[in-house]
N, C-alpha and C. Protein backbone atom coordinates (compact mmCIF):
# COMPACT_ATOMS: atom_id res chain seq x y z
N UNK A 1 53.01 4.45 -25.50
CA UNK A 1 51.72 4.01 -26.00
C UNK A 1 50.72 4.18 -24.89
N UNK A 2 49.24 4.68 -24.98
CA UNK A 2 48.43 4.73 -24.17
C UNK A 2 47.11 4.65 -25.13
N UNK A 3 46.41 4.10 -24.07
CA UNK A 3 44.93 3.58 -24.16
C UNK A 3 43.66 4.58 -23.32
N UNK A 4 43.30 4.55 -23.94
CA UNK A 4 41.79 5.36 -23.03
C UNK A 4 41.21 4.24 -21.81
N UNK A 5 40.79 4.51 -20.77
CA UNK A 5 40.04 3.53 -19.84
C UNK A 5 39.11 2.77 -20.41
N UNK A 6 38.53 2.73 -21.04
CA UNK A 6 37.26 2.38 -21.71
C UNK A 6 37.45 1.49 -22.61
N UNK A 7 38.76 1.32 -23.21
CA UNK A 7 39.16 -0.01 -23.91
C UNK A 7 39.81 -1.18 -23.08
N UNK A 8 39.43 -2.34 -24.24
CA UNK A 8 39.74 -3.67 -23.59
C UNK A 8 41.21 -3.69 -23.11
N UNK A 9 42.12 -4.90 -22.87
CA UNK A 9 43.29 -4.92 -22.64
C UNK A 9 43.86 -5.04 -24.20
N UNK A 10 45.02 -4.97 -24.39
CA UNK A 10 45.65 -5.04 -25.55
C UNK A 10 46.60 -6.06 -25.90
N UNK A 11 46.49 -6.55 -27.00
CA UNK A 11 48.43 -7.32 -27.31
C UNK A 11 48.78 -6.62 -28.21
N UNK A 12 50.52 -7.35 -27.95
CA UNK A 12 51.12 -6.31 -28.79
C UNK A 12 51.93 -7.62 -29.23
N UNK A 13 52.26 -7.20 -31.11
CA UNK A 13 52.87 -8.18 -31.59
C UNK A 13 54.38 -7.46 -32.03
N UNK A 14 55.26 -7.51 -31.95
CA UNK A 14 56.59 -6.85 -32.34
C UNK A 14 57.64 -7.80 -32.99
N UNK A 15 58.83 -6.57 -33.72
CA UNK A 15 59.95 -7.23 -34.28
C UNK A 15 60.51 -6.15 -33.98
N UNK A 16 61.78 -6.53 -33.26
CA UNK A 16 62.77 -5.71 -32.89
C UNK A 16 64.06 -5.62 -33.78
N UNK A 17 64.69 -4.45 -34.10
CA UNK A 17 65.96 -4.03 -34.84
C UNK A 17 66.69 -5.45 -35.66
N UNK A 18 65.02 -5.44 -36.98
CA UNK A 18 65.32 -6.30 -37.98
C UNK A 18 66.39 -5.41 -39.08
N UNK A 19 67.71 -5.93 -38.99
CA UNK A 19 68.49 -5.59 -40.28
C UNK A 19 68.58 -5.92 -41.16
N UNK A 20 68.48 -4.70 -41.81
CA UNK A 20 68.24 -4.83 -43.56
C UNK A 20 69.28 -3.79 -44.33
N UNK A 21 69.51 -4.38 -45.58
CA UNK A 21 70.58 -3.20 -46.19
C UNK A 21 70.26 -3.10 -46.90
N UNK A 22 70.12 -1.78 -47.26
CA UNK A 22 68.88 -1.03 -48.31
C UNK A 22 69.43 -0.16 -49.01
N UNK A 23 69.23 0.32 -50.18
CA UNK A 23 69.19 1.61 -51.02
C UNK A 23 69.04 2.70 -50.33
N UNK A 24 68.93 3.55 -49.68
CA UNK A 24 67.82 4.53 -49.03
C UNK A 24 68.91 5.66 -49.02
N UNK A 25 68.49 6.91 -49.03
CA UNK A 25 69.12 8.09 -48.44
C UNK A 25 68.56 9.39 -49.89
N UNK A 26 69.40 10.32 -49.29
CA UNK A 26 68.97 11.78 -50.24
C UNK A 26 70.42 12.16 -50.81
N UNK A 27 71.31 11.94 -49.52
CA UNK A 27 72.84 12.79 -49.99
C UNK A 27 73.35 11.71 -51.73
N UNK A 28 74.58 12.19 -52.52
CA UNK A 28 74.92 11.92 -53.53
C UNK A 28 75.73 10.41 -52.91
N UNK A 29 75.93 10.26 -52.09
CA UNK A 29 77.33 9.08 -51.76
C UNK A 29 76.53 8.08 -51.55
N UNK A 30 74.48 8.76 -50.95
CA UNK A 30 73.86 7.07 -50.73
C UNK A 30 72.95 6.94 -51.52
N UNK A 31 73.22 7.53 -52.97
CA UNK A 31 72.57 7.42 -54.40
C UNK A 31 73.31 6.51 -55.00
N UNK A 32 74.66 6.09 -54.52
CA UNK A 32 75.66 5.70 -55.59
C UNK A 32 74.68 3.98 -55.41
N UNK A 33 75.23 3.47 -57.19
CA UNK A 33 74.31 2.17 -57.67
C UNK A 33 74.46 1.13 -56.60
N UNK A 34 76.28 1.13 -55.98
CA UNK A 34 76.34 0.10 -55.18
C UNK A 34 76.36 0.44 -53.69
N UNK A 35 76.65 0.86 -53.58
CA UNK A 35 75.65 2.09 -51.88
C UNK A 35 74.90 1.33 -51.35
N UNK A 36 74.98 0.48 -50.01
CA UNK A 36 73.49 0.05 -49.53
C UNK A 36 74.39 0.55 -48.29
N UNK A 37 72.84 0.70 -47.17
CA UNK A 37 72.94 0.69 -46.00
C UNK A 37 72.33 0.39 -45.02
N UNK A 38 72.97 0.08 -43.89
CA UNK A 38 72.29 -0.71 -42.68
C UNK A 38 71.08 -0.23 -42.33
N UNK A 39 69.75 -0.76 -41.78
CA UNK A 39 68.67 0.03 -41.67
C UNK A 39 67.94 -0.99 -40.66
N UNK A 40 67.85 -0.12 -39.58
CA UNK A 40 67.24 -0.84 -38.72
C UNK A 40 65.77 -0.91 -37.94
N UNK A 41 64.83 -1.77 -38.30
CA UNK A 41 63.81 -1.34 -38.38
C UNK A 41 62.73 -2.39 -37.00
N UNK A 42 62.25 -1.49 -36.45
CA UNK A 42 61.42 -1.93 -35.26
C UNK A 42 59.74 -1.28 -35.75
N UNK A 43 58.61 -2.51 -35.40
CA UNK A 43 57.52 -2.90 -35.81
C UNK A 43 56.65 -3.17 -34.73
N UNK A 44 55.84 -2.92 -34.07
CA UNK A 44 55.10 -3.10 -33.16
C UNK A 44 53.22 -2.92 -33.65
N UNK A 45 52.67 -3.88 -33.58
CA UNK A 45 50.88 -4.10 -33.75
C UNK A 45 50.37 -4.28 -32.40
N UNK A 46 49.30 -3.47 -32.46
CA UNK A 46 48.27 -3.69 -31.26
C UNK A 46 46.92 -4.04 -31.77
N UNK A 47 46.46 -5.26 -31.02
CA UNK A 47 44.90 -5.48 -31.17
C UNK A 47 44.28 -5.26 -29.98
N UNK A 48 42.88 -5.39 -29.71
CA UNK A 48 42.08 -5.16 -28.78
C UNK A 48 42.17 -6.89 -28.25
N UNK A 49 42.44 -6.86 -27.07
CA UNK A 49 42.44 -8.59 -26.81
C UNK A 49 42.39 -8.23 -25.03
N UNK A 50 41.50 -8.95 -24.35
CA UNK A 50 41.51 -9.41 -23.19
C UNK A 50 42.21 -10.05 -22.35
N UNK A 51 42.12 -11.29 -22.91
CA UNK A 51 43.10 -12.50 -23.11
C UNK A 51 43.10 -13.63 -24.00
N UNK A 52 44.15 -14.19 -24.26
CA UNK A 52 44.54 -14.82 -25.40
C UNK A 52 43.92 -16.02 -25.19
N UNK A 53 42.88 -16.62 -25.47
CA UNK A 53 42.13 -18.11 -25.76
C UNK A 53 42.56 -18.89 -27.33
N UNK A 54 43.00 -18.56 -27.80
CA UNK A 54 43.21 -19.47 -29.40
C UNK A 54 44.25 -20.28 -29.55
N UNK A 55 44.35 -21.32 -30.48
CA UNK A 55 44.83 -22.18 -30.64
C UNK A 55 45.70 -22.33 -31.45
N UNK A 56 45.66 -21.03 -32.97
CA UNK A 56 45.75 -21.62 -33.68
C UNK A 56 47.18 -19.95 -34.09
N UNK A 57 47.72 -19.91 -34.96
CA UNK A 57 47.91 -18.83 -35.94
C UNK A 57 46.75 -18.28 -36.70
N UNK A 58 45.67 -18.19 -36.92
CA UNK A 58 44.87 -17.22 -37.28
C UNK A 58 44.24 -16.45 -35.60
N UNK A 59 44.69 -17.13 -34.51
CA UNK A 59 44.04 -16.35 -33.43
C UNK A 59 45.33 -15.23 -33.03
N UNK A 60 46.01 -15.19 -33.35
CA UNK A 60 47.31 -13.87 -32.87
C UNK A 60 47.32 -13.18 -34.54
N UNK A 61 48.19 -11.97 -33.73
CA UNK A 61 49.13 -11.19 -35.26
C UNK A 61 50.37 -12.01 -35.13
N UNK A 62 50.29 -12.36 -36.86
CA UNK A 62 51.63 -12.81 -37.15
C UNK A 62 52.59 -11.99 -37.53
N UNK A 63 54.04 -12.60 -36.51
CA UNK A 63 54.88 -11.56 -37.17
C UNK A 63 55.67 -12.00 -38.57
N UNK A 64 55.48 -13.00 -38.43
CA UNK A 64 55.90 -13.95 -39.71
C UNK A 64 55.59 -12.82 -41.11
N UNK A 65 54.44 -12.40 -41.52
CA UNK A 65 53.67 -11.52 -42.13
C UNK A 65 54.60 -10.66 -42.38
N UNK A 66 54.43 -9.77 -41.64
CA UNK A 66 55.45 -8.46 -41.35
C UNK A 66 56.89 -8.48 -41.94
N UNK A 67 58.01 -9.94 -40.65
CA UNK A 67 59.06 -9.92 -41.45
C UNK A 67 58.96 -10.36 -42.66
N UNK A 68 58.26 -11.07 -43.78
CA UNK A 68 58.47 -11.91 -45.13
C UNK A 68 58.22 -10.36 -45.82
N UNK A 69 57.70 -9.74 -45.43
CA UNK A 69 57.51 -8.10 -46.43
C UNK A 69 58.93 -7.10 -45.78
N UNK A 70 59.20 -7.25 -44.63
CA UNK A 70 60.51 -6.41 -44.97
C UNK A 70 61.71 -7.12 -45.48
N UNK A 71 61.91 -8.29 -45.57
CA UNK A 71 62.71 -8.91 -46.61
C UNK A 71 62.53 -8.31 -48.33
N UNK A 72 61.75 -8.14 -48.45
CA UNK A 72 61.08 -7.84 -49.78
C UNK A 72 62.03 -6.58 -50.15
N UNK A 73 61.92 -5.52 -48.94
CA UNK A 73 62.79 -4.32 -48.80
C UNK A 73 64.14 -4.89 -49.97
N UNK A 74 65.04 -5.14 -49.30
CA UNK A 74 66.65 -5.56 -49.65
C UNK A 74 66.67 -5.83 -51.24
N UNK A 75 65.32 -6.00 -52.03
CA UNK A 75 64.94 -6.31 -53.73
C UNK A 75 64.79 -4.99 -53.89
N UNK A 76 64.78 -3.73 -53.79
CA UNK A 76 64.21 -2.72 -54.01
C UNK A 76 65.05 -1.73 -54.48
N UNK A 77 64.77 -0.76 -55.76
CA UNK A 77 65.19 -0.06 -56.14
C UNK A 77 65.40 1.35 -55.19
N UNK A 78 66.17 2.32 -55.59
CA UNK A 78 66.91 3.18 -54.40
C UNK A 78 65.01 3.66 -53.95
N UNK A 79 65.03 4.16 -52.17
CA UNK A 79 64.10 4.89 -51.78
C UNK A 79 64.84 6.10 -51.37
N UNK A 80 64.33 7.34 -51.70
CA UNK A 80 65.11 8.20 -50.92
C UNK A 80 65.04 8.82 -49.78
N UNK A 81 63.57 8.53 -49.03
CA UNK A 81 63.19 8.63 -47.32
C UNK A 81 62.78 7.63 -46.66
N UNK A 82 63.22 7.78 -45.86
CA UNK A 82 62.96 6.37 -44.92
C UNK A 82 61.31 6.70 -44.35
N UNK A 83 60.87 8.06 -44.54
CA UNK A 83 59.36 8.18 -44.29
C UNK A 83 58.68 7.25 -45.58
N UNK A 84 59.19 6.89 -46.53
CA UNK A 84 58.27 6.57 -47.80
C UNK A 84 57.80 4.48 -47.13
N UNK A 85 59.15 4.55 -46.99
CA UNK A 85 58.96 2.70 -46.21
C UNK A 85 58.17 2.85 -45.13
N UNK A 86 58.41 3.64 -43.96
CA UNK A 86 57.66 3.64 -43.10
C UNK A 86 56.09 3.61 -42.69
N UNK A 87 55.73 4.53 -43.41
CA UNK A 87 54.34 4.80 -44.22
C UNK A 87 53.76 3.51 -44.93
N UNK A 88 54.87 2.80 -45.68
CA UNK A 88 54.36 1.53 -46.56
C UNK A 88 53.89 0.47 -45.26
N UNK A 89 55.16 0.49 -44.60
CA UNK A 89 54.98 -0.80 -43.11
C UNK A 89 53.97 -0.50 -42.47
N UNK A 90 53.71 0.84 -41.85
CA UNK A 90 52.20 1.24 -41.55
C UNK A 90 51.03 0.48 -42.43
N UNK A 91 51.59 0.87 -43.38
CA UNK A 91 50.18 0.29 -44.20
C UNK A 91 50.06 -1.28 -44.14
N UNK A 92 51.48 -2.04 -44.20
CA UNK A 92 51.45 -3.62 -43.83
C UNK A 92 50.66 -3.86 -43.10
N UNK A 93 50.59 -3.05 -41.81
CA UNK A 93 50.28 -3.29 -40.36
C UNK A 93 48.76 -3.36 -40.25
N UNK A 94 48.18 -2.64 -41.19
CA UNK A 94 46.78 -2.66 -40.74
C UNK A 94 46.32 -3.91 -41.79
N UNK A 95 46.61 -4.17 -42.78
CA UNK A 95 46.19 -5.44 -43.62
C UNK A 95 45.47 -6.55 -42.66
N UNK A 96 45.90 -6.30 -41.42
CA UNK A 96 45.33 -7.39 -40.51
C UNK A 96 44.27 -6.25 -39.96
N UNK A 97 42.97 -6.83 -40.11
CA UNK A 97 41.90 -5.55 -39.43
C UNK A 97 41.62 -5.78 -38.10
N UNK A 98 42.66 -6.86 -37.77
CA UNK A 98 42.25 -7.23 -35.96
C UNK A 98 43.50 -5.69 -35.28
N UNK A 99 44.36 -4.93 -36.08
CA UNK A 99 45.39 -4.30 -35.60
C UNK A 99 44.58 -2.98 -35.49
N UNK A 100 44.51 -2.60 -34.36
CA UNK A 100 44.29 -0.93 -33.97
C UNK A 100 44.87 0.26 -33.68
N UNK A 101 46.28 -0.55 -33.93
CA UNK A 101 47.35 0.55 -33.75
C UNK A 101 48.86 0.37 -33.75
N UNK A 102 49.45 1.25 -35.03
CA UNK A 102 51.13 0.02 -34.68
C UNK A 102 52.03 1.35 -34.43
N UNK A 103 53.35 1.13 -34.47
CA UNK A 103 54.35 1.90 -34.84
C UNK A 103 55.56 1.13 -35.08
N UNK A 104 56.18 2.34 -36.56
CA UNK A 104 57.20 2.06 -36.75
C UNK A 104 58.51 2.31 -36.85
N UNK A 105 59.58 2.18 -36.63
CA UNK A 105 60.88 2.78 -36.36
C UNK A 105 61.88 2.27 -36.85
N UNK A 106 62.57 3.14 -38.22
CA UNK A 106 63.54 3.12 -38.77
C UNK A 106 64.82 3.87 -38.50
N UNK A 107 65.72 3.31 -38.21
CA UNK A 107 67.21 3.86 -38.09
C UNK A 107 67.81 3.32 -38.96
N UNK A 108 69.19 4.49 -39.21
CA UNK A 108 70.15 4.17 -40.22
C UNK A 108 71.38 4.38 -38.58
N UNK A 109 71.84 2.96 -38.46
CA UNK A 109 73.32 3.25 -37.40
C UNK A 109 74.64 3.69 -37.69
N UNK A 110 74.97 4.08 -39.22
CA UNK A 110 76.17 4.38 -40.13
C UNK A 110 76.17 5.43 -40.12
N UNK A 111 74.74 6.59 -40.25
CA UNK A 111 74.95 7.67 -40.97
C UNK A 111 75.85 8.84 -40.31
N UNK A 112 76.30 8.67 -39.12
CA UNK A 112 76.70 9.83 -38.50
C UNK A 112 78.04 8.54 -37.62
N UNK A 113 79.56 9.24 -38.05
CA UNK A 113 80.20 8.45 -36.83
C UNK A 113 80.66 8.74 -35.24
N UNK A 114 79.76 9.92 -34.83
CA UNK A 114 79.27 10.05 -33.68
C UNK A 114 78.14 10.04 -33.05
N UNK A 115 77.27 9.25 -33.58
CA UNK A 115 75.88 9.13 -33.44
C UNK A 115 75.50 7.69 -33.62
N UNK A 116 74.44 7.46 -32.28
CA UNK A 116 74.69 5.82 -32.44
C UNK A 116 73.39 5.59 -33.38
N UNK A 117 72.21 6.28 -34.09
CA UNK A 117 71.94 6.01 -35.17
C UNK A 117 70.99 7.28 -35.27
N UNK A 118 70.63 7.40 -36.59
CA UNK A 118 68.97 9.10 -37.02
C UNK A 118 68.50 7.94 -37.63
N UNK A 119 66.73 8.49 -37.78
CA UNK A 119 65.97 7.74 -38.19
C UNK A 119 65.13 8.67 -37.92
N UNK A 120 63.94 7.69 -37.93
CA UNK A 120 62.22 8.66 -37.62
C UNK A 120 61.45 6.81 -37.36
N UNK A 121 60.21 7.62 -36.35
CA UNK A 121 59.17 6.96 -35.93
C UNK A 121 57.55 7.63 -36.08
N UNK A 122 56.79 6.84 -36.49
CA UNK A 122 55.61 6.58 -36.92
C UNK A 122 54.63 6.07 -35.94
N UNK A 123 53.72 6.62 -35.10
CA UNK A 123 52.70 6.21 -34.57
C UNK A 123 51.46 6.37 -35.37
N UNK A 124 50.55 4.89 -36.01
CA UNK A 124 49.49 4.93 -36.79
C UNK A 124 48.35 4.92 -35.69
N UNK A 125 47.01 4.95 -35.87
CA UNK A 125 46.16 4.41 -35.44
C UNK A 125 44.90 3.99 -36.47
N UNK A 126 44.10 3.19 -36.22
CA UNK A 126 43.50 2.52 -37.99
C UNK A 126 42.72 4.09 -38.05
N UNK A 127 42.24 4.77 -37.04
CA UNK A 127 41.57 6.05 -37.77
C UNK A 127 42.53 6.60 -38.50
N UNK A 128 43.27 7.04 -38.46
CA UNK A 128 44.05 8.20 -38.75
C UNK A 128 44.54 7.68 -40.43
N UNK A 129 44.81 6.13 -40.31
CA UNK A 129 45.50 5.40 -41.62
C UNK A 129 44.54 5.30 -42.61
N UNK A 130 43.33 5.90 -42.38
CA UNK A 130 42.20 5.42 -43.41
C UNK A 130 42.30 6.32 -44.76
């Protein structure tokens, strides 16, 4: 992650390798009805912040927010790219208009049993998400 000189300092709000077992894949074996799989998903928000003066939960990003919507995931009918969630969590991320920039990172740790996990990552910025 990098910043131009000219911006303030930053926070960063994160959730690290929240597991979830999901529907997800393309091949025929992770179509099947009862098929779920491990999916591991890392979340990171940036606001413009100096330093932190507030008191309250409306003065930070909550991650509270974030995880209660990837719970939501595990209710969900099959997805077949993990770009389609990713893209959605992006879009979580900016719902807060104090966020200027997140990324997100999904792994599957099953799919390969010599591979400690494939996935894909997502760097947003609110221009680019508009």
């Amino acid at each position: 992650m990098s910043f131009s000189a000219d911006e303030t300092g930053h926070t960063r709000m994160f959730l690290q390798d929240v597991l979830l077992n999901l529907k997800v894949g393309i091949e025929d074996w992770e179509r099947h009805p009862d098929k779920r799989q491990r999916v591991l998903v890392d979340v990171d928000c940036y606001m413009r912040q100096e330093r932190h003066e507030g008191t309250s939960i409306n003065d930070v990003l909550d991650y509270n927010r974030i995880y209660d919507y990837l719970m939501t995931w595990q209710e969900r009918s099959h997805t077949d790219l993990l770009e389609t969630l990713a893209e959605e969590l992006a879009d979580v991320c900016f719902q807060d208009t104090r966020v200027v920039s997140c990324r997100v990172r999904l792994r599957k740790p099953d799919i390969y049993w010599n591979v400690g996990a494939a996935g894909i990552e997502f760097y947003r910025t609110r221009s680019t998400s508009s």
